[in-house]
Protein backbone atom coordinates (compact mmCIF):
# COMPACT_ATOMS: atom_id res chain seq x y z
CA UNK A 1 34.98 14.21 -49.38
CA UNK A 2 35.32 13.86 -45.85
CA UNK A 3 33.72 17.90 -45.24
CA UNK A 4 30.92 16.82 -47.01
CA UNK A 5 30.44 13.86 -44.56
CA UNK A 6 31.15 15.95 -41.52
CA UNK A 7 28.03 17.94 -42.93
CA UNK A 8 25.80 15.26 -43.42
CA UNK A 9 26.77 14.04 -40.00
CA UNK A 10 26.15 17.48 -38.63
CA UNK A 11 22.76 17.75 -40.10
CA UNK A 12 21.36 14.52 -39.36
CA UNK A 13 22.46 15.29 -35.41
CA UNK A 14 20.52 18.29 -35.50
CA UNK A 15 17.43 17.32 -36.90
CA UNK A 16 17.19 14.22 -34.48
CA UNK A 17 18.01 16.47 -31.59
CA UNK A 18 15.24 18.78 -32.90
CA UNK A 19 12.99 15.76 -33.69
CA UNK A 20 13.39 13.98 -29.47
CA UNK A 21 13.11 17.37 -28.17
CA UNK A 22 9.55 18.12 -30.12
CA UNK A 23 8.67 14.32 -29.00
CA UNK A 24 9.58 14.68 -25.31
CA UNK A 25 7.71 17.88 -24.62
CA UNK A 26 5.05 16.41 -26.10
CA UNK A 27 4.82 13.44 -24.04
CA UNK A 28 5.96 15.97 -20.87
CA UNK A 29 2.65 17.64 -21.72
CA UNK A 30 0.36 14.66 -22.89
CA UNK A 31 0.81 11.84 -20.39
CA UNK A 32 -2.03 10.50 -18.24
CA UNK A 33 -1.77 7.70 -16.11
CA UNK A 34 -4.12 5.50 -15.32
CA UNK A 35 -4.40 4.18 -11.80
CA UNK A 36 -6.46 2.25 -9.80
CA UNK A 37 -7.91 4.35 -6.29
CA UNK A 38 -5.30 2.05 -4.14
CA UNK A 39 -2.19 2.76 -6.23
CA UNK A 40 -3.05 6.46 -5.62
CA UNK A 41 -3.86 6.42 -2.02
CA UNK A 42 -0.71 4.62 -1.05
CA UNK A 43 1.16 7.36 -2.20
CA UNK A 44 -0.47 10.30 -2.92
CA UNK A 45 2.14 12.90 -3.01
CA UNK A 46 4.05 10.80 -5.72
CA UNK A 47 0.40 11.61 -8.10
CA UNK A 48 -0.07 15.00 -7.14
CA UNK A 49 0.22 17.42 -10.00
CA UNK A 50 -0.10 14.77 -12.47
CA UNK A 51 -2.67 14.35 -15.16
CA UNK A 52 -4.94 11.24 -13.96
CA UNK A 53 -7.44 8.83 -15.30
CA UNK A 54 -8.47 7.50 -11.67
CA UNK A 55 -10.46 4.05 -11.52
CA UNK A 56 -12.88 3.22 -8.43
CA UNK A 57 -16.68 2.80 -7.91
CA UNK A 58 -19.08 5.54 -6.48
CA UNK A 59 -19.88 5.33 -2.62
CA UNK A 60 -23.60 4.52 -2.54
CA UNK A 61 -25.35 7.50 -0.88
CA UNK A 62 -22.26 9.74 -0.99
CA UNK A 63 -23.43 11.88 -4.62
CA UNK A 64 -24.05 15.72 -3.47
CA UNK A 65 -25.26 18.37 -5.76
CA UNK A 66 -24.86 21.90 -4.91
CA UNK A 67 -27.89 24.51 -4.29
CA UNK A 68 -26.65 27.19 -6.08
CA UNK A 69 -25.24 25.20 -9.26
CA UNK A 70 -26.95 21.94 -10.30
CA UNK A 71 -23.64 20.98 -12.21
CA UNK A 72 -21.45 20.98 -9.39
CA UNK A 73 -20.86 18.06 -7.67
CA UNK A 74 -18.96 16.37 -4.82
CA UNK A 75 -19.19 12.21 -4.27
CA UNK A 76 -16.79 9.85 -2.93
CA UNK A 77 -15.31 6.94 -4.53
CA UNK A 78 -13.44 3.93 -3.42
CA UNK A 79 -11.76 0.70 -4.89
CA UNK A 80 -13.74 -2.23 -4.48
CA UNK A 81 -17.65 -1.63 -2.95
CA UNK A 82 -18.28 -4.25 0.24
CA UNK A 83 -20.78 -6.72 -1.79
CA UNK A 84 -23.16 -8.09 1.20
CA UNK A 85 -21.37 -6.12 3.69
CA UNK A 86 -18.51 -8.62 3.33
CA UNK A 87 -14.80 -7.15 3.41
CA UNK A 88 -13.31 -3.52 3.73
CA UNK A 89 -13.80 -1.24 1.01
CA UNK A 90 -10.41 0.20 1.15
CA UNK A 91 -9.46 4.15 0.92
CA UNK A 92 -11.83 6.57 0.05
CA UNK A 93 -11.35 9.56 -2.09
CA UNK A 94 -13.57 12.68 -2.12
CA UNK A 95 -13.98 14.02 -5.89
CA UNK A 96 -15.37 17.21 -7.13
CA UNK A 97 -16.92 17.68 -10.53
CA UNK A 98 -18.48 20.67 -12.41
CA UNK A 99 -20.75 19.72 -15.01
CA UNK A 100 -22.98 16.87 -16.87
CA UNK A 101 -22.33 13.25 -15.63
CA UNK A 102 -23.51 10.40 -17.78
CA UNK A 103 -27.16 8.80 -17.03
CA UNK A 104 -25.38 5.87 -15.42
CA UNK A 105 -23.57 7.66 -12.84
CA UNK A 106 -24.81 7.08 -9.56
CA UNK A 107 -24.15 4.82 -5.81
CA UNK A 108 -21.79 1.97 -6.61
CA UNK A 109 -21.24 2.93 -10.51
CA UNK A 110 -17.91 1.79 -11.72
CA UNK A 111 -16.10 5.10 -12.88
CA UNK A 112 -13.22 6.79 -14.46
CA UNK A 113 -12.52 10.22 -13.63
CA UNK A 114 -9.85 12.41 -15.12
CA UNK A 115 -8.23 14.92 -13.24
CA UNK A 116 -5.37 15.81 -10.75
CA UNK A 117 -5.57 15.26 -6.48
CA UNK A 118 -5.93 18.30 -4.81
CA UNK A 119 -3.50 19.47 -1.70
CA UNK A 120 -6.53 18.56 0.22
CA UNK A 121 -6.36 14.61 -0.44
CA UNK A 122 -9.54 14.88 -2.97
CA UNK A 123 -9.61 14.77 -6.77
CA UNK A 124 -10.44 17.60 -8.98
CA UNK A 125 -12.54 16.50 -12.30
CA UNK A 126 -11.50 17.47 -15.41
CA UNK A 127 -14.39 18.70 -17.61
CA UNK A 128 -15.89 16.02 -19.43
CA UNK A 129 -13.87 13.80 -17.06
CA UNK A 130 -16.75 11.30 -15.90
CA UNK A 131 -16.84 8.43 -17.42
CA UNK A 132 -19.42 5.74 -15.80
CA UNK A 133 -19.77 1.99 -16.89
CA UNK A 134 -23.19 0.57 -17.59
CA UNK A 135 -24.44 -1.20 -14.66
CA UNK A 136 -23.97 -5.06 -14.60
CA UNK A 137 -27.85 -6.08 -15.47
CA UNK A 138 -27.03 -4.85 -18.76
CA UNK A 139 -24.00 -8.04 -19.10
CA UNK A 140 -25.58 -10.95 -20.60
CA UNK A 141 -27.14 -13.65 -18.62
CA UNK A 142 -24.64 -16.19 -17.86
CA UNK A 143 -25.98 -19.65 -18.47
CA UNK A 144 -25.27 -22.83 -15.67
CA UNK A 145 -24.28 -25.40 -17.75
């Protein structure tokens, strides 16, 4: 009786090793963080190589397409935009994308950009990885009560 237990017990050991091991090197492979432009600035060698979902706002005036391939494109973003010129707009990242970017990216669009941070201190764009919010005017009107 007691073989047929030690059986069991080896059997039930092997398929949950087998079972975390499949689950772990999926995760390994899978995970993407999701950081704000500050948490990745302060430390950037602690994010490099990692698989990113990177949150900040377009620098107005900083979008650059090249000549020789309309999809490619280089812009800088930062955390939080100076409204009215009022307060430091923190660290600035320069990103580089190849390929079609929603019709509401552009200056000051809040974006998400998936990726990895280059050696350089700039952010390499996953295909597909631009994701811009709609701009504000589309919220609805807040009424003063």
């Amino acid at each position: 009786m007691t073989h047929r237990y030690i059986k069991i017990g080896a059997t039930v050991l092997v398929l949950a090793l087998a079972f975390a091991g499949m689950v772990w090197s999926t995760l390994r492979d899978g995970t993407e963080y999701y950081k704000d432009l500050n948490e990745v600035a302060a430390n950037p060698t602690e994010w490099r190589g990692k698989q990113l979902q990177l949150h900040g706002y377009v620098v107005p005036d900083s979008i650059m397409r090249s000549r020789s391939n309309a999809l490619e494109y280089r812009f800088k973003v930062q955390n939080n935009p100076a409204k009215g010129g009022a307060g430091e707009p923190g660290p600035i990242i320069t990103a580089s994308y190849t390929g079609v970017v929603p019709d509401t990216f552009k200056g000051e669009a809040e974006v998400v950009l998936k990726g990895q941070l280059t050696p350089d201190g700039g952010f390499h764009v996953d295909p597909n990885g631009v994701m811009a919010k709609c701009p504000s005017k589309y919220d609805p009107q807040k009424s003063g009560a």
